[in-house]
PDB file of N, CA and C in Angstrom:
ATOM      1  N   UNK A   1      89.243  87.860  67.199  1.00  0.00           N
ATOM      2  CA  UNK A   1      89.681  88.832  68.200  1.00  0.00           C
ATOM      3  C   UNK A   1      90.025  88.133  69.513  1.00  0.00           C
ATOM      4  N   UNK A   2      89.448  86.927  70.061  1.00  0.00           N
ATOM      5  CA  UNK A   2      89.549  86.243  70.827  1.00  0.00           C
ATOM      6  C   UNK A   2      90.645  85.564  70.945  1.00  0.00           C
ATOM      7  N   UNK A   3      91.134  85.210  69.957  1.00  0.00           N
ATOM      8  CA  UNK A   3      92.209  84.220  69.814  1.00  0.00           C
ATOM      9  C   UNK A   3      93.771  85.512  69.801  1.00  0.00           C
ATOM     10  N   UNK A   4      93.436  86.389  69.747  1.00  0.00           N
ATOM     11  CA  UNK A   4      94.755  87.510  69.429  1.00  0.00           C
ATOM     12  C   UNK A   4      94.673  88.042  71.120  1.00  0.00           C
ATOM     13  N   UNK A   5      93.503  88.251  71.267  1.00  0.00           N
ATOM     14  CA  UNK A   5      93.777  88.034  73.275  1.00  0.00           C
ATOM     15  C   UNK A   5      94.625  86.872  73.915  1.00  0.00           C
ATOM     16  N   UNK A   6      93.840  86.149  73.263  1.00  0.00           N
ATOM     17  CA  UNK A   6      94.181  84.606  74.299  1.00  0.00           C
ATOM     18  C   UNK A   6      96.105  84.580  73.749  1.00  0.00           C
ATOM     19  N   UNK A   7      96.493  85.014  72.465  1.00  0.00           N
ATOM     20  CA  UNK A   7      97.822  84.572  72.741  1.00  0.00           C
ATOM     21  C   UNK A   7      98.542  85.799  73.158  1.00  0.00           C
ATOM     22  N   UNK A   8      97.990  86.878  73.068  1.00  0.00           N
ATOM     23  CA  UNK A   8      98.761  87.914  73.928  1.00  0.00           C
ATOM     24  C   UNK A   8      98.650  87.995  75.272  1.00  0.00           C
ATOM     25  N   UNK A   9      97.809  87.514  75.688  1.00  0.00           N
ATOM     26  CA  UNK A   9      97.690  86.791  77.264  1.00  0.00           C
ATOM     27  C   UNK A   9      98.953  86.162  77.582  1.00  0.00           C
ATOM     28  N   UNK A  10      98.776  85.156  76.751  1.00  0.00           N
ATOM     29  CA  UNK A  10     100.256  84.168  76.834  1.00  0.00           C
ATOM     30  C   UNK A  10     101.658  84.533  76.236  1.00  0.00           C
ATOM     31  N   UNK A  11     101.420  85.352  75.730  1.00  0.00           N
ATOM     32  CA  UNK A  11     102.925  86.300  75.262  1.00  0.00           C
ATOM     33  C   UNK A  11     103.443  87.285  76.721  1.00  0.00           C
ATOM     34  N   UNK A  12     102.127  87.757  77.283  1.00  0.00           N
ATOM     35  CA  UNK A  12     102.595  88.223  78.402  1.00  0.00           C
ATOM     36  C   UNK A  12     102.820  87.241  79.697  1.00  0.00           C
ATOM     37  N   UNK A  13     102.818  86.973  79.893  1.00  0.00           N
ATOM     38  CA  UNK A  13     102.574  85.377  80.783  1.00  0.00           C
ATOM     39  C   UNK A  13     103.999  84.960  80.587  1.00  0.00           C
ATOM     40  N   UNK A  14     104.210  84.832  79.536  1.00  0.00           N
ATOM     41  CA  UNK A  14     106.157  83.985  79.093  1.00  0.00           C
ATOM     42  C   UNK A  14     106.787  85.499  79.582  1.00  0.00           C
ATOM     43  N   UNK A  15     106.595  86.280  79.030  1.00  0.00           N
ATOM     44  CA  UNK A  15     107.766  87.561  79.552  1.00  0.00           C
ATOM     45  C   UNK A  15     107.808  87.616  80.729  1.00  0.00           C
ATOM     46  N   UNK A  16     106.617  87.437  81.865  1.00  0.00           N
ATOM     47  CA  UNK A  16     106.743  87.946  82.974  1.00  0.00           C
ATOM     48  C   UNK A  16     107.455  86.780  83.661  1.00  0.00           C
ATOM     49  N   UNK A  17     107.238  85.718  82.979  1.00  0.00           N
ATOM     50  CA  UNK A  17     108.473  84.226  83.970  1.00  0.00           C
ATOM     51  C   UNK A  17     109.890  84.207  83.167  1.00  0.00           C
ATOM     52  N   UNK A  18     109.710  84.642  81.947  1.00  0.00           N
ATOM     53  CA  UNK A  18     111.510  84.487  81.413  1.00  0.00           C
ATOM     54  C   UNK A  18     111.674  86.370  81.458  1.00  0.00           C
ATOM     55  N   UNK A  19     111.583  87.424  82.106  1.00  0.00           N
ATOM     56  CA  UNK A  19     112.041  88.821  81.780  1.00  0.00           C
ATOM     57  C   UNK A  19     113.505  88.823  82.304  1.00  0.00           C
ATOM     58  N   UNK A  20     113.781  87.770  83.206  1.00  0.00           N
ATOM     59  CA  UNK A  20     115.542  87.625  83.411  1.00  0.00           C
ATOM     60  C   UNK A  20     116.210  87.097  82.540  1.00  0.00           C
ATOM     61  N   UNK A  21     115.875  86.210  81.497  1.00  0.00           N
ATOM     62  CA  UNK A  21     116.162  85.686  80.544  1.00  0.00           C
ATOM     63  C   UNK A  21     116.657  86.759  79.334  1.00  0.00           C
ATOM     64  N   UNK A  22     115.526  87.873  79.148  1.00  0.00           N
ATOM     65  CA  UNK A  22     115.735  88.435  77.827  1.00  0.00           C
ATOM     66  C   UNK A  22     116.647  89.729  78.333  1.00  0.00           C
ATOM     67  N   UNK A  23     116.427  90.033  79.914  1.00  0.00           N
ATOM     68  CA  UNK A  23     117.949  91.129  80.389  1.00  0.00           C
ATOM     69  C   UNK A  23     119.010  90.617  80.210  1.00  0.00           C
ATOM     70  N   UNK A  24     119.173  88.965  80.138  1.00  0.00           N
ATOM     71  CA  UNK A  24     120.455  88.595  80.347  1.00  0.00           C
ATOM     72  C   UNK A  24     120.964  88.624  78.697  1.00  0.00           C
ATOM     73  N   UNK A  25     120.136  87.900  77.692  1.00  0.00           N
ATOM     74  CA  UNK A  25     120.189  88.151  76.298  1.00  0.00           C
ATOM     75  C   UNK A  25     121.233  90.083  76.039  1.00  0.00           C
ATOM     76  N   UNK A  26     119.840  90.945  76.397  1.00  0.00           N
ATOM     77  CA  UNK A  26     120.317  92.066  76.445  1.00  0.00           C
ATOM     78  C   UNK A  26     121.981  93.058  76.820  1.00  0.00           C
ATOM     79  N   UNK A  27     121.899  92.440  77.815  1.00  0.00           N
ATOM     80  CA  UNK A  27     123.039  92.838  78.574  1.00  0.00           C
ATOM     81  C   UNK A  27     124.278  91.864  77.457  1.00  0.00           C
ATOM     82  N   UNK A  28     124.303  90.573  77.011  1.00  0.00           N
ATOM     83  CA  UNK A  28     125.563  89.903  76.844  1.00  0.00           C
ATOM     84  C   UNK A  28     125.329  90.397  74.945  1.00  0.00           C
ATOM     85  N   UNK A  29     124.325  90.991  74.522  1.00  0.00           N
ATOM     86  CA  UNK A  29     124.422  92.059  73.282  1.00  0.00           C
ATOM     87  C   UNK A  29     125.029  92.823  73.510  1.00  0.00           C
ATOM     88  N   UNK A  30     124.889  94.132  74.480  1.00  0.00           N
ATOM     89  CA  UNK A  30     125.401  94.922  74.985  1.00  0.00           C
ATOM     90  C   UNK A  30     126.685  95.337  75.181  1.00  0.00           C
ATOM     91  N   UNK A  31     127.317  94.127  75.678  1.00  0.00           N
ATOM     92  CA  UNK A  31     128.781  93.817  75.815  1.00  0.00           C
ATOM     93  C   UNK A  31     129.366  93.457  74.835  1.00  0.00           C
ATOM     94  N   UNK A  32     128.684  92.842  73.548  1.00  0.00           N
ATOM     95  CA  UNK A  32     129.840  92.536  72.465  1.00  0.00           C
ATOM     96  C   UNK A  32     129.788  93.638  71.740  1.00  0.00           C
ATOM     97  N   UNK A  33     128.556  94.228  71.841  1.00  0.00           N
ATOM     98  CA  UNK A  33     128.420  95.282  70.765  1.00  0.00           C
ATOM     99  C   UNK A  33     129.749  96.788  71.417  1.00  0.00           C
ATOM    100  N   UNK A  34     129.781  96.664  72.677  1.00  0.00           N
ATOM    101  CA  UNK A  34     131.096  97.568  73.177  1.00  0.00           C
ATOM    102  C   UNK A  34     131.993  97.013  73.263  1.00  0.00           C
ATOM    103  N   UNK A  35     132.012  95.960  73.162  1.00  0.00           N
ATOM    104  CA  UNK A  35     134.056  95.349  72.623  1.00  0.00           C
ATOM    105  C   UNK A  35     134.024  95.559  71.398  1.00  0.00           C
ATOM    106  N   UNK A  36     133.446  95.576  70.676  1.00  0.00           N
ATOM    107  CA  UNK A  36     133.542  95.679  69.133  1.00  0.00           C
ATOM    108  C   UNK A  36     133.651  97.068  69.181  1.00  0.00           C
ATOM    109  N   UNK A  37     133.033  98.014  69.682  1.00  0.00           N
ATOM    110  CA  UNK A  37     133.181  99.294  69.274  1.00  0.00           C
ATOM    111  C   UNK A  37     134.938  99.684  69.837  1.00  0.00           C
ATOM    112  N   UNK A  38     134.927  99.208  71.111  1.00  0.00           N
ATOM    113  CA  UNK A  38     136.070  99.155  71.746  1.00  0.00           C
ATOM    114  C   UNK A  38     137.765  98.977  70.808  1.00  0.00           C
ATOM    115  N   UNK A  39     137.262  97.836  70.414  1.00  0.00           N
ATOM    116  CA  UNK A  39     138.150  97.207  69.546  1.00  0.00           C
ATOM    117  C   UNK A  39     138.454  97.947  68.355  1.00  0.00           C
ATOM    118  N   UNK A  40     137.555  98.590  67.872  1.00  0.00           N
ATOM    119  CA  UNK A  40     137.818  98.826  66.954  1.00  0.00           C
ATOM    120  C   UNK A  40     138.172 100.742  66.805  1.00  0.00           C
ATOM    121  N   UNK A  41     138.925 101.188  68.215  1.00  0.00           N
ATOM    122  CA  UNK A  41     139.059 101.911  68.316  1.00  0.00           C
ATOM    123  C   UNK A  41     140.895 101.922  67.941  1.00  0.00           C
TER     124      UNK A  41
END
């Protein structure tokens, strides 16, 4: 039980220094997934 703390500790710990990282991921999904819809209009 200790050890499922200690790395969700550190799972939260990485999100809160890369969370610009995974908006930016997000956002450049975002955008292909609406040119594609776009496109394929």
């Amino acid at each position: 039980m200790q050890a499922i703390q200690s790395s969700y500790r550190g799972f939260r710990l990485l999100m809160d220094l890369n969370w610009d990282r995974v908006l930016y991921v997000c956002t450049i999904a975002f955008a292909l997934a609406a040119g594609a819809f776009v496109g394929s209009l």
